[in-house]
C-alpha atoms as a PDB file:
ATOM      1  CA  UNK A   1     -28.603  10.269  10.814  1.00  0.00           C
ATOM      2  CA  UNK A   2     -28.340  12.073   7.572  1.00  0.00           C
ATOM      3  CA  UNK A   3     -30.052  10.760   4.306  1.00  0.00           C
ATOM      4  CA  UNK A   4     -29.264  11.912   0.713  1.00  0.00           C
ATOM      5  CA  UNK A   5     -31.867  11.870  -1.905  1.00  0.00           C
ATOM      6  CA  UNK A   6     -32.234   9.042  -4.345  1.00  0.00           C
ATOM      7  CA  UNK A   7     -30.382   9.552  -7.575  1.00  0.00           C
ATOM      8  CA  UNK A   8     -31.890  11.107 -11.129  1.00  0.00           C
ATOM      9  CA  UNK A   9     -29.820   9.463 -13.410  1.00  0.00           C
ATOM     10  CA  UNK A  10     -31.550  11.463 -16.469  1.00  0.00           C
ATOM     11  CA  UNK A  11     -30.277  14.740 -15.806  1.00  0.00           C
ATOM     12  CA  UNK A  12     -27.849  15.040 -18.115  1.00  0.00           C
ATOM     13  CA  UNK A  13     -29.465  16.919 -21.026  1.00  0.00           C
ATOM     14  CA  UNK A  14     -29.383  15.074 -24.524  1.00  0.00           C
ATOM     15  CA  UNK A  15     -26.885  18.056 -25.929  1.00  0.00           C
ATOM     16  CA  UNK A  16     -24.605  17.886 -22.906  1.00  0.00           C
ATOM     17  CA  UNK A  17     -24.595  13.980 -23.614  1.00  0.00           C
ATOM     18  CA  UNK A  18     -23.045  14.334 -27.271  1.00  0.00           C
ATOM     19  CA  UNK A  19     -20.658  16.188 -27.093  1.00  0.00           C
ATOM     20  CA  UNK A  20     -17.327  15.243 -29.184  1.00  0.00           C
ATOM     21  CA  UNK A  21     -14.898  12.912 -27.465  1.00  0.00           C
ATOM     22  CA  UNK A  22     -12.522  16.025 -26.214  1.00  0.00           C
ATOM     23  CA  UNK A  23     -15.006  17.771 -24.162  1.00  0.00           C
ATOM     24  CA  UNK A  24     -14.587  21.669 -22.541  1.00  0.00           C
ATOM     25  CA  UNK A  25     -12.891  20.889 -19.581  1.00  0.00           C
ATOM     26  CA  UNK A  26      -9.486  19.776 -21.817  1.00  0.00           C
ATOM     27  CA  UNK A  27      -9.543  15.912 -21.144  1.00  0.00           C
ATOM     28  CA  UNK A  28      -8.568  12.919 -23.673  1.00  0.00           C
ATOM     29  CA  UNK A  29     -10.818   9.935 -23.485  1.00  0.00           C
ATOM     30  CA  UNK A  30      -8.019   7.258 -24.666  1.00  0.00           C
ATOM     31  CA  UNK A  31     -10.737   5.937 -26.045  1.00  0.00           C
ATOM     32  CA  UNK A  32     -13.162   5.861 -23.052  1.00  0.00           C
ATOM     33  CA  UNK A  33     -15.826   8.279 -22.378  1.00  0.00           C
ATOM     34  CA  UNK A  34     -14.951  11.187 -20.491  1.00  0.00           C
ATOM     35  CA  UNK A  35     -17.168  11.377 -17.380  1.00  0.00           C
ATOM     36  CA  UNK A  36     -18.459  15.370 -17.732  1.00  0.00           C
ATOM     37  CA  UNK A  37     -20.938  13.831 -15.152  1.00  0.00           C
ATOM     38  CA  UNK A  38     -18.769  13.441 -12.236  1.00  0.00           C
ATOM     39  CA  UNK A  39     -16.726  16.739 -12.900  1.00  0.00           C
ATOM     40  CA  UNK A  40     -20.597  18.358 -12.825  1.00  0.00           C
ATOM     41  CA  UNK A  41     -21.589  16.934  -9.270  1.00  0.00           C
ATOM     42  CA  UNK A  42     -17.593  17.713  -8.092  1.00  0.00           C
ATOM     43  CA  UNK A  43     -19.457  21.395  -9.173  1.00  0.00           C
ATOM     44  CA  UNK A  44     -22.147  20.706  -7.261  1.00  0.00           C
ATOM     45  CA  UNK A  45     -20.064  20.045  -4.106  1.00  0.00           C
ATOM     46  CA  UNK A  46     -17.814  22.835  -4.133  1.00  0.00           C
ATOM     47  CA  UNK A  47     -20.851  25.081  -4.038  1.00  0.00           C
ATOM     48  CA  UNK A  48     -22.047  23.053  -1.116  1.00  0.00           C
ATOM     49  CA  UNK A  49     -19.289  24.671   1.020  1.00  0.00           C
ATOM     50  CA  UNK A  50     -18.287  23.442   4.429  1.00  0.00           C
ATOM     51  CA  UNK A  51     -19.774  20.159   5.216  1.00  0.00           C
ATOM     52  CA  UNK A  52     -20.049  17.780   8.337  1.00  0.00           C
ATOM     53  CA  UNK A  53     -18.004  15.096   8.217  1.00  0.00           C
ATOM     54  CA  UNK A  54     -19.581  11.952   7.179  1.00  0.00           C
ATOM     55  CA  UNK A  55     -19.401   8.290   5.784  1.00  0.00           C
ATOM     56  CA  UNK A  56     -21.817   6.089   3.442  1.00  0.00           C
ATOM     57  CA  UNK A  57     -22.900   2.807   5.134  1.00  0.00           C
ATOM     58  CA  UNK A  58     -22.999  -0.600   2.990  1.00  0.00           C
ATOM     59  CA  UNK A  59     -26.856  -0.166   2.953  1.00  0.00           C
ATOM     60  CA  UNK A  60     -27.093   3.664   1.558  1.00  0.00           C
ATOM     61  CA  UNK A  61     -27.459   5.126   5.245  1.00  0.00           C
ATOM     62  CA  UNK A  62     -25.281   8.416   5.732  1.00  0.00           C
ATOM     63  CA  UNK A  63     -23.870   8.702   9.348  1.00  0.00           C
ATOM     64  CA  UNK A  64     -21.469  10.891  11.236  1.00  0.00           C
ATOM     65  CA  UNK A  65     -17.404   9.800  10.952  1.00  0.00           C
ATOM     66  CA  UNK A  66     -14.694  11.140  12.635  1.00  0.00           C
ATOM     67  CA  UNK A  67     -10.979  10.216  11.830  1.00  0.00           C
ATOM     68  CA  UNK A  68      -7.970  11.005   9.874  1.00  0.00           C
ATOM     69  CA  UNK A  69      -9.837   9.256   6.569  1.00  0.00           C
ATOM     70  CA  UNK A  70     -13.051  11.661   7.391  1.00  0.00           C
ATOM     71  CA  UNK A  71     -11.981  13.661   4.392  1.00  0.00           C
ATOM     72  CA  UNK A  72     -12.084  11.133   1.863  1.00  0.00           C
ATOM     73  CA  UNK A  73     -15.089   9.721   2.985  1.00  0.00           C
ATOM     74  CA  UNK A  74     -17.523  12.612   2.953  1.00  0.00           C
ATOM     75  CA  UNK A  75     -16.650  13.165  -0.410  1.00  0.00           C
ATOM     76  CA  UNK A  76     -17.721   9.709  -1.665  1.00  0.00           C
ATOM     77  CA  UNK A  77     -20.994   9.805   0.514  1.00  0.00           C
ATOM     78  CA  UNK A  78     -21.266  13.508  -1.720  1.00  0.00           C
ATOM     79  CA  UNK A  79     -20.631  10.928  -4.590  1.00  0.00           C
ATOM     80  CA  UNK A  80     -23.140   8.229  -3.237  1.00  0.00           C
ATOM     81  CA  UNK A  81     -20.107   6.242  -3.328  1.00  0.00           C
ATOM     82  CA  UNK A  82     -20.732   3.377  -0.970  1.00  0.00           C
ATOM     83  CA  UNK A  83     -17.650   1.677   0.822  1.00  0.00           C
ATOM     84  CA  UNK A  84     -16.438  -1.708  -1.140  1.00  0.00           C
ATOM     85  CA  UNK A  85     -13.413  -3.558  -0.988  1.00  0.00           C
ATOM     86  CA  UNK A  86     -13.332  -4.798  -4.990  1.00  0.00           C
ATOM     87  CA  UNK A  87     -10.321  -3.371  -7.428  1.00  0.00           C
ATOM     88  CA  UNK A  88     -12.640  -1.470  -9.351  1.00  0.00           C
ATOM     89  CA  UNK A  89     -12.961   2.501 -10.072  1.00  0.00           C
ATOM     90  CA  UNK A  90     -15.331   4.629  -7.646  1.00  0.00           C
ATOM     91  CA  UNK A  91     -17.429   6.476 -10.170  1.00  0.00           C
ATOM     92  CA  UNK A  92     -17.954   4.990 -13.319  1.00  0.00           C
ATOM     93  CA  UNK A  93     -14.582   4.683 -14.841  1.00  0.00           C
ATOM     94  CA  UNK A  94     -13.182   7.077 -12.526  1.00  0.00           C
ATOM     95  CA  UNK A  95     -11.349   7.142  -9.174  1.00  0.00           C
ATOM     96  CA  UNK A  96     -11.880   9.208  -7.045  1.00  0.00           C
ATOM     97  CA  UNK A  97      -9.652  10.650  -3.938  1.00  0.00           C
ATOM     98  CA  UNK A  98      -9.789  13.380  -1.865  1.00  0.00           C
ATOM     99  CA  UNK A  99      -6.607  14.626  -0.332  1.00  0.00           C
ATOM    100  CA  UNK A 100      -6.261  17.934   2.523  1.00  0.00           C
ATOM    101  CA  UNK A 101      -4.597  21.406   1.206  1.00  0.00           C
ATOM    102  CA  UNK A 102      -3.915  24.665   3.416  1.00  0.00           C
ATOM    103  CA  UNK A 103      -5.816  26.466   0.842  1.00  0.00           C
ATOM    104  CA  UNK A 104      -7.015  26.128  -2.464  1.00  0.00           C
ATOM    105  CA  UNK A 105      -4.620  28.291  -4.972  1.00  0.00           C
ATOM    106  CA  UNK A 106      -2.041  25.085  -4.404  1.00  0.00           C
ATOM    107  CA  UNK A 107      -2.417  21.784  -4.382  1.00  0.00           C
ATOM    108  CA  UNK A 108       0.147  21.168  -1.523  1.00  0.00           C
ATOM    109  CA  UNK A 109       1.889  17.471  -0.649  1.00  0.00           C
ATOM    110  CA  UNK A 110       0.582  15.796   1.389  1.00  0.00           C
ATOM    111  CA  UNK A 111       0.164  12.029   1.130  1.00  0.00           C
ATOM    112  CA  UNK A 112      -2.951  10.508  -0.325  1.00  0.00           C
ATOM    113  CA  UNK A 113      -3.943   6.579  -0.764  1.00  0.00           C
ATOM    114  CA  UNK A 114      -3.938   4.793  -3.835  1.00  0.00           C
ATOM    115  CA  UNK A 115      -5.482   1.887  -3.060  1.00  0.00           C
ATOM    116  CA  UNK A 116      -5.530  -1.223  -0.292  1.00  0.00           C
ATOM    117  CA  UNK A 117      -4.621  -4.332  -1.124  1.00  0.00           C
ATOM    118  CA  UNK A 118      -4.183  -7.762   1.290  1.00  0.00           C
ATOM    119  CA  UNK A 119      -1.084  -9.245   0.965  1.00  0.00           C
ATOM    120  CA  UNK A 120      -1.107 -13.046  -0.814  1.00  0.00           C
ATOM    121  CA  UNK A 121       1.399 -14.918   1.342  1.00  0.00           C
ATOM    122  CA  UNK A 122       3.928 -14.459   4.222  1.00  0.00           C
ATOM    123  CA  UNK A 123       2.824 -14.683   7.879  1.00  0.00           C
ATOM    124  CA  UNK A 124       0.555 -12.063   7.619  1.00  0.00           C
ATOM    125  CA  UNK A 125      -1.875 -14.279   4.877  1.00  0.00           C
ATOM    126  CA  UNK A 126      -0.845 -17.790   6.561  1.00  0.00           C
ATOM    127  CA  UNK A 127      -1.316 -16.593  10.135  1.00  0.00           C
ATOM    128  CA  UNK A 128      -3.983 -13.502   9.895  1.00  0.00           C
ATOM    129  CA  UNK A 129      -3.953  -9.876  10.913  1.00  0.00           C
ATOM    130  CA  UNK A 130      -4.410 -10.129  14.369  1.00  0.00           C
ATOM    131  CA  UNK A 131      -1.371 -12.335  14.729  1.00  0.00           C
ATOM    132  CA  UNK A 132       0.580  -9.956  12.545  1.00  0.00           C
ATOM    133  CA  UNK A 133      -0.056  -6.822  14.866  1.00  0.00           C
ATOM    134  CA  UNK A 134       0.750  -8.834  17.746  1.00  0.00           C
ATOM    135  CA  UNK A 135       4.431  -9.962  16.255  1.00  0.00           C
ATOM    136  CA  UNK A 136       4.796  -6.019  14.968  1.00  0.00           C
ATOM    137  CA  UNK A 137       2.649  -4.000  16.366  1.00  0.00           C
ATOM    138  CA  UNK A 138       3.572  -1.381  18.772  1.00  0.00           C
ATOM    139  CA  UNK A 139       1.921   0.572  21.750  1.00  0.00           C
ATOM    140  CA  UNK A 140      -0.633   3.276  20.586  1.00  0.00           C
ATOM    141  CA  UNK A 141       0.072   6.269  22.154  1.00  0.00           C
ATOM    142  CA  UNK A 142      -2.845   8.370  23.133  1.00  0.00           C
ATOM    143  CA  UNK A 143      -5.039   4.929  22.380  1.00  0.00           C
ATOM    144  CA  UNK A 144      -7.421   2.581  24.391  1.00  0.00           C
ATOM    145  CA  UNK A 145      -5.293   0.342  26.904  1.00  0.00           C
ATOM    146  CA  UNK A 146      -3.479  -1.946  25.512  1.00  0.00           C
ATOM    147  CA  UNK A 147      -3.797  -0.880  21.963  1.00  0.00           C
ATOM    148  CA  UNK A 148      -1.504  -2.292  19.543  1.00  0.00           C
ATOM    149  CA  UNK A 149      -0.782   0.068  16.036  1.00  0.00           C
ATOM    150  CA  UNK A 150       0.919  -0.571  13.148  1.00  0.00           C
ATOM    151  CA  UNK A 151       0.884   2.756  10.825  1.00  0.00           C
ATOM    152  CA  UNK A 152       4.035   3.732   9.196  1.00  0.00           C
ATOM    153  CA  UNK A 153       5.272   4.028   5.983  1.00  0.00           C
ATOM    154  CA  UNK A 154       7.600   1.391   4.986  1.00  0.00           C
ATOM    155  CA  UNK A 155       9.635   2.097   1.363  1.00  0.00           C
ATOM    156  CA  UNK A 156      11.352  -0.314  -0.592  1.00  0.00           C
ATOM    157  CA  UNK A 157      14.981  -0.478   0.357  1.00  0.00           C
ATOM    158  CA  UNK A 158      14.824   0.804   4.275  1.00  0.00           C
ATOM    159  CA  UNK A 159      14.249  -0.418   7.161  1.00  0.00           C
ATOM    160  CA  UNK A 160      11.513   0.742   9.133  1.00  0.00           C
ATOM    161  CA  UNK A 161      12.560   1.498  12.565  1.00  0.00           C
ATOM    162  CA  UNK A 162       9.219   0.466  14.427  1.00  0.00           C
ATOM    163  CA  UNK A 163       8.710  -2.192  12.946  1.00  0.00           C
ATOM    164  CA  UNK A 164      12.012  -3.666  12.060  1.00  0.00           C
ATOM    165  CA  UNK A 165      10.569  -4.540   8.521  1.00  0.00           C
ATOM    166  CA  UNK A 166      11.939  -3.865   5.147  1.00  0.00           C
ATOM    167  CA  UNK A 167      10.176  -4.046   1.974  1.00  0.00           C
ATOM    168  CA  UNK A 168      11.815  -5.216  -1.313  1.00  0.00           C
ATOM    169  CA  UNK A 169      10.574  -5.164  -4.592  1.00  0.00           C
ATOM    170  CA  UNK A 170      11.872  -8.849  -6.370  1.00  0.00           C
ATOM    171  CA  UNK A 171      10.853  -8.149 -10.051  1.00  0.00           C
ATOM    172  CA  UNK A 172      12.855 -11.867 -10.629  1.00  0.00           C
ATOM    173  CA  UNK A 173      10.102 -13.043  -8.885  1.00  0.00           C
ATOM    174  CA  UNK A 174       7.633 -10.798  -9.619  1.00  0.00           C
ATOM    175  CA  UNK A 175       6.294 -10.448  -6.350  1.00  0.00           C
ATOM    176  CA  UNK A 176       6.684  -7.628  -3.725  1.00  0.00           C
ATOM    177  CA  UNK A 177       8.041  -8.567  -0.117  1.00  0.00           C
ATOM    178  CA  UNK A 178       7.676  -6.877   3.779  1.00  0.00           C
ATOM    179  CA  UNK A 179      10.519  -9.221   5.606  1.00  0.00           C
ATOM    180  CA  UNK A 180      12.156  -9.705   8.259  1.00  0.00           C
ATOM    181  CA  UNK A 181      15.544  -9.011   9.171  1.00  0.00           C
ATOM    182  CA  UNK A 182      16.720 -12.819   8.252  1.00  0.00           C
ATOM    183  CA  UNK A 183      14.953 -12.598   5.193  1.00  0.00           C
ATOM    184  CA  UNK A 184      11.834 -14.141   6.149  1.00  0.00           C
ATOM    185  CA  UNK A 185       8.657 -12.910   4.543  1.00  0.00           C
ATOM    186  CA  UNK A 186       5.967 -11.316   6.418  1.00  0.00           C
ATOM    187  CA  UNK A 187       3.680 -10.333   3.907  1.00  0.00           C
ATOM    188  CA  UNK A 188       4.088 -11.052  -0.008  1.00  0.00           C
ATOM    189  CA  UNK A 189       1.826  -9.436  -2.775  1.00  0.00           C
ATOM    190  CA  UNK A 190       2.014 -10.839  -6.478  1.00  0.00           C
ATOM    191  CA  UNK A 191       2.166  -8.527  -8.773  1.00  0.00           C
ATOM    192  CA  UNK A 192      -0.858  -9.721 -10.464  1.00  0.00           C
ATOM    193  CA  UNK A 193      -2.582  -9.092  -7.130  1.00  0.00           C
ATOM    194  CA  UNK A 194      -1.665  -5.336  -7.127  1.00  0.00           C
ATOM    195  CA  UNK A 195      -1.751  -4.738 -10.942  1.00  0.00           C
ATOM    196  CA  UNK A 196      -5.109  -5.696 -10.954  1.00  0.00           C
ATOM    197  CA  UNK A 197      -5.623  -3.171  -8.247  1.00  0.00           C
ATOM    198  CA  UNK A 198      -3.745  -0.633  -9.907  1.00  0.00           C
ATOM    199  CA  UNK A 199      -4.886  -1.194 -13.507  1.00  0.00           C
ATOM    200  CA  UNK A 200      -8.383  -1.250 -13.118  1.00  0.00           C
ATOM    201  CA  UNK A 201      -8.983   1.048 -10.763  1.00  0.00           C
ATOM    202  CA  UNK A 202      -6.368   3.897 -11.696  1.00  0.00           C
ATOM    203  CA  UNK A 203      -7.098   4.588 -15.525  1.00  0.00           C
ATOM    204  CA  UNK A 204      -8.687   7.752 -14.919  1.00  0.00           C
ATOM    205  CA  UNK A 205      -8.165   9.282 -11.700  1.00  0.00           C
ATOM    206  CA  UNK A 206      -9.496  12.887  -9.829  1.00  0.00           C
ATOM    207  CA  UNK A 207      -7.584  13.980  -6.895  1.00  0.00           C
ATOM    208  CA  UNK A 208      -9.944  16.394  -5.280  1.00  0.00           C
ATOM    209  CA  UNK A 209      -8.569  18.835  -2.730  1.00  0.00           C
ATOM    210  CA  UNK A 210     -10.233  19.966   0.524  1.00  0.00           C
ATOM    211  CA  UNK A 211      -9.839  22.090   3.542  1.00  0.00           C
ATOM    212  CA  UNK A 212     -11.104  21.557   7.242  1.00  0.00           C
ATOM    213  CA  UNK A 213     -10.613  19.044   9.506  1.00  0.00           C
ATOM    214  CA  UNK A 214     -10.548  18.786  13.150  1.00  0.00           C
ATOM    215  CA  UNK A 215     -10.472  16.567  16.441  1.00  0.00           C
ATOM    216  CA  UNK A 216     -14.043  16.902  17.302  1.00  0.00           C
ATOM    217  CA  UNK A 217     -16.188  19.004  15.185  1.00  0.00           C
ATOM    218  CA  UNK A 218     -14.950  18.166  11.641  1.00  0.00           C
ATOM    219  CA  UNK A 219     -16.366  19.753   8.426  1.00  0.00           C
ATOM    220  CA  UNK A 220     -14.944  20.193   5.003  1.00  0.00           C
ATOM    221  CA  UNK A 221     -15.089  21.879   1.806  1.00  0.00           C
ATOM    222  CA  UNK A 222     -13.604  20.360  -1.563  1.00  0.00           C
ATOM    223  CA  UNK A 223     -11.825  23.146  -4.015  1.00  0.00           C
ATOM    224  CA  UNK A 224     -12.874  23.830  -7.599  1.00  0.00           C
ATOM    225  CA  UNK A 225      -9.334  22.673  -9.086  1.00  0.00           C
ATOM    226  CA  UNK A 226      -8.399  19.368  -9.146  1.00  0.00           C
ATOM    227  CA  UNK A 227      -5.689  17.154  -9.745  1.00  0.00           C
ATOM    228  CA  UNK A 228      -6.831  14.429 -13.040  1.00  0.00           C
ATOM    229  CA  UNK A 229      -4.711  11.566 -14.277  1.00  0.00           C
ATOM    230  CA  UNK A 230      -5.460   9.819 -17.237  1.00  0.00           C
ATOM    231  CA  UNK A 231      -3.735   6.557 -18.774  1.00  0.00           C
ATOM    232  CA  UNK A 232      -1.095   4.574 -16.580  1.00  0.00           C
ATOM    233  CA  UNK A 233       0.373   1.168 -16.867  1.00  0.00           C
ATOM    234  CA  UNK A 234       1.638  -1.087 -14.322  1.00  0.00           C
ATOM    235  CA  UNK A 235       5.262  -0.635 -14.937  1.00  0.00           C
ATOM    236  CA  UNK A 236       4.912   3.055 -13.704  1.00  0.00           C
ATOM    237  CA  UNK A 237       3.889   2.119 -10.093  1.00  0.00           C
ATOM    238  CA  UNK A 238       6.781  -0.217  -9.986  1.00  0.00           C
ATOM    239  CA  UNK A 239       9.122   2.664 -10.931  1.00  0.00           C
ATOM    240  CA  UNK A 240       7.591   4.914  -8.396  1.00  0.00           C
ATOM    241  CA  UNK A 241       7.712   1.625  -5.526  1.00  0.00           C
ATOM    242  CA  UNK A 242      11.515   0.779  -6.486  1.00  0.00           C
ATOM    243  CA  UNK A 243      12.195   4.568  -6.076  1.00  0.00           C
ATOM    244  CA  UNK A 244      11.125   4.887  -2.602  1.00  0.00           C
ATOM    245  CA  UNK A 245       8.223   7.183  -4.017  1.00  0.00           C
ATOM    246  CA  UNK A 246       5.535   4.762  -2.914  1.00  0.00           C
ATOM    247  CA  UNK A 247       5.467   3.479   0.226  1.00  0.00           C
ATOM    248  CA  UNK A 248       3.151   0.774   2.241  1.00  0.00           C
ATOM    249  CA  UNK A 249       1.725   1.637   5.319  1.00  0.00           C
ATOM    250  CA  UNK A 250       0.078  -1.456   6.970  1.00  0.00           C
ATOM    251  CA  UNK A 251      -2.580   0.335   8.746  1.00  0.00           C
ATOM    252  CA  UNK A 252      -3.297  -1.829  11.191  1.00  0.00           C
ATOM    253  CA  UNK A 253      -4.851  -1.468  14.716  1.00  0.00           C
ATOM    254  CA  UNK A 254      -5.860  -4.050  17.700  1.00  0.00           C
ATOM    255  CA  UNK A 255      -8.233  -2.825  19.865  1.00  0.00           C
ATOM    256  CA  UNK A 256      -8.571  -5.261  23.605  1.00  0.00           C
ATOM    257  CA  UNK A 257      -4.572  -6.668  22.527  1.00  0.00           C
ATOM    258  CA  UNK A 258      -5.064  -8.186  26.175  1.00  0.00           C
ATOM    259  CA  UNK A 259      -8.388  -8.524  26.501  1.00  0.00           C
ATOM    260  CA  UNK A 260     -10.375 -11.862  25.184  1.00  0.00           C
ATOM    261  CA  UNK A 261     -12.966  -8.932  23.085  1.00  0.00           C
ATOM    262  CA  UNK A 262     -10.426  -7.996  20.707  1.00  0.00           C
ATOM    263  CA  UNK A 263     -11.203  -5.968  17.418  1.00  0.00           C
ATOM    264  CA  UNK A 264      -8.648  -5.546  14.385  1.00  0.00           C
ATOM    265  CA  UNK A 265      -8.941  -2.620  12.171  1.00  0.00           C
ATOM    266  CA  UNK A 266      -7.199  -2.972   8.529  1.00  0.00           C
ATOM    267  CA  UNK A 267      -6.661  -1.076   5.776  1.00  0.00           C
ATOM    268  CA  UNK A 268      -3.133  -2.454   4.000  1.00  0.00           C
ATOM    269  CA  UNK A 269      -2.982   0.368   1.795  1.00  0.00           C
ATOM    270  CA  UNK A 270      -0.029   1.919  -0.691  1.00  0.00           C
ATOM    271  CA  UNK A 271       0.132   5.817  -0.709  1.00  0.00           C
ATOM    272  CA  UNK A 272       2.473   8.440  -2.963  1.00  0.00           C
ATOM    273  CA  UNK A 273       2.595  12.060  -2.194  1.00  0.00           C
ATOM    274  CA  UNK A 274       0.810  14.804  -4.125  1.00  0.00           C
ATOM    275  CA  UNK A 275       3.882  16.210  -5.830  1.00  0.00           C
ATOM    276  CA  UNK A 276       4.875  12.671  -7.274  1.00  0.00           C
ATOM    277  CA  UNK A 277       1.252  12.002  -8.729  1.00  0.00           C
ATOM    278  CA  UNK A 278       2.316  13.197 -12.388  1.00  0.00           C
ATOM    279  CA  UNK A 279       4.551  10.712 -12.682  1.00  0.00           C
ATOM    280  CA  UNK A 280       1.952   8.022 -12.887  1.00  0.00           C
ATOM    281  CA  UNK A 281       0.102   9.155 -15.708  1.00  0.00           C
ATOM    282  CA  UNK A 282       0.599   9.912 -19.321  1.00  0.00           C
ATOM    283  CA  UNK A 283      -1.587  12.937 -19.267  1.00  0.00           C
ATOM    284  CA  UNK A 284      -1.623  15.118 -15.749  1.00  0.00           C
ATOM    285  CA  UNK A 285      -2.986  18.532 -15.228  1.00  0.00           C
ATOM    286  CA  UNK A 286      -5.756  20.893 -13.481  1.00  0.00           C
ATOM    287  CA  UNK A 287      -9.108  21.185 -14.227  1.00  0.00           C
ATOM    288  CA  UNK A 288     -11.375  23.120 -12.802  1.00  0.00           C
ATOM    289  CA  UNK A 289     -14.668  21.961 -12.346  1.00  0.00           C
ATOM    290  CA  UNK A 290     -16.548  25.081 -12.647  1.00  0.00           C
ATOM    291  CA  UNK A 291     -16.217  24.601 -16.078  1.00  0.00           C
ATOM    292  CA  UNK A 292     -18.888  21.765 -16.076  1.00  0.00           C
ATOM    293  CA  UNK A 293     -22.039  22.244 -15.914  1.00  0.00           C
ATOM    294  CA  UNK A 294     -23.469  21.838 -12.417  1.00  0.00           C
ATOM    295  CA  UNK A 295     -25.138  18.598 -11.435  1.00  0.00           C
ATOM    296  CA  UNK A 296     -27.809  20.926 -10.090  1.00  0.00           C
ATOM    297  CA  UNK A 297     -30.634  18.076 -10.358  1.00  0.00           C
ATOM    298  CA  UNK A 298     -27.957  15.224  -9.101  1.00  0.00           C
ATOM    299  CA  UNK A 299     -28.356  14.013  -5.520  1.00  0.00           C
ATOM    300  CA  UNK A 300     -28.541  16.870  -2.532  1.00  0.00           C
ATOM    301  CA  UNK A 301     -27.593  16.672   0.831  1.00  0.00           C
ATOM    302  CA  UNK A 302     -30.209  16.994   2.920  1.00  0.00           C
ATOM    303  CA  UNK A 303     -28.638  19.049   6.367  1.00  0.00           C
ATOM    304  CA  UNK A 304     -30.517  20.980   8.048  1.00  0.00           C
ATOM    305  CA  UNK A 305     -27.776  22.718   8.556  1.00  0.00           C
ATOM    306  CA  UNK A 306     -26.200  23.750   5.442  1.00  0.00           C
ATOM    307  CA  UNK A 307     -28.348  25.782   2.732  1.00  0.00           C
ATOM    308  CA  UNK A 308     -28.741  24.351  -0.950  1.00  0.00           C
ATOM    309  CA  UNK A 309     -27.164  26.882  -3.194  1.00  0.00           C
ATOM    310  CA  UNK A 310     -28.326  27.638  -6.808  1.00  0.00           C
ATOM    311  CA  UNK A 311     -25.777  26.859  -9.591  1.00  0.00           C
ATOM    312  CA  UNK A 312     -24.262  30.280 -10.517  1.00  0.00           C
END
């Protein structure tokens, strides 16, 4: 098991701390306070180079993970970030997400989650998860016996061809809809439901790149130029959702589908690709967090495996 030193939360020297509200790395507040702190530790874990893959437990415990979302978590264990379903940002004010490049000079497309969000009617709120993989789920391939999946991206206005669902975006309503071919709904999500998500979570947002990855043995190192949004409104993910540029992938898994030990694995979640990020946000660009000053006295990862550098 791996362990990560407590937090110093007084590390921040008093100068550093009042600085003028458009600080060196280029960003607008909006009014908020720009969190130099997080762009310091994002420092702080570039110079950590490669790391093993790993995930922050509910109680603070760090343990190995392995799995296409590997990438994402390691960095928020980095972060201290501990796993929690609530609509709210991951640091501070900001959200944070971590998304794989081939290198670092580019900041590639590939897609990246915004957030996860349970849908508030249809058959898949009436009648459960479990239920809904059974009615739409398909054989894994490469799985456990049995195993019933559900991951692919549907977008508003097409039919999925696994699935045979089709999500439309009824603004009269103000509701999104997965449904059937006859109309029925299988899952519904009010818009309140999802601006909430979207709104309080997305106001500032980093998009950290990283590189690494792999089957078994899975490290990864996060690049010194990120992606940063700043300032969105609801309306904009609706634009991106009715233009196909969003899409919902269920994310859904059943585990012993014939079995009576059966375990459901959910994440529900809305993704965009890189590329179409900019169109979110009022304000878009690169920063590069070598600019900040280090979080050299923030939280270290204690590996035996992987030296602590000095800030350079």
């Amino acid at each position: 098991m791996f362990t990560i030193a407590p937090e110093k939360p007084d590390y921040i020297s008093p100068a550093f701390a009042r600085r003028s509200r458009r600080s060196r790395l280029g960003l607008g507040t909006s009014g908020a306070p720009v969190s130099e702190r997080l762009f310091g530790e994002l420092h702080r874990i570039h110079q950590l180079g490669p790391v093993p893959a790993m995930r922050m437990q509910r109680g603070g415990d760090v343990v190995p993970h392995w799995g296409t979302n590997a990438g994402g978590y390691t960095l928020e264990a980095l972060l201290r970030i501990r796993p929690n379903g609530r609509p709210l940002p991951d640091f501070e004010e900001w959200e944070v997400k971590a998304h794989k490049v081939r290198n670092f000079s580019r900041p590639g497309n590939a897609l990246v989650t915004l957030f996860s969000a349970a849908p508030t009617g249809g058959f898949y709120h009436d009648a459960g998860p479990e239920a809904f993989i059974r009615r739409f789920g398909y054989a894994a391939r490469g799985g456990y016996p049995g195993q019933l999946n559900i991951y692919s991206d549907h977008v508003v206005g097409k039919r999925n061809k696994k699935t045979k669902l089709a999500l439309r975006l009824v603004r009269a309503w103000d509701c999104l809809v997965l449904e059937l071919e006859d109309g029925a709904p299988a899952a519904i999500w009010d818009f309140g439901k999802l601006a909430e998500h979207w709104n309080h979570k997305h106001a500032f947002a980093v998009y950290v790149p990283y590189i690494g990855g792999g089957r078994y043995e899975q490290t990864f190192q996060y690049g010194p130029n990120v992606l940063v949004g700043e300032g969105t409104d609801f309306d904009r993910f609706l634009d991106m959702l009715e233009a196909g540029r969003i899409s919902h992938d269920p994310g859904l898994s059943l585990v012993g589908a014939e079995g009576c030990r059966t375990r459901v694995r959910r994440r529900v979640q809305f993704r965009i690709r890189v590329g179409d990020l900019p169109s979110l946000y009022r304000r878009f660009k690169w920063v590069d967090v070598r600019d900040a000053p280090v979080a050299a006295d923030g939280a270290q990862l204690i590996w035996a495996g992987i030296p602590r550098r000095r800030a350079i």
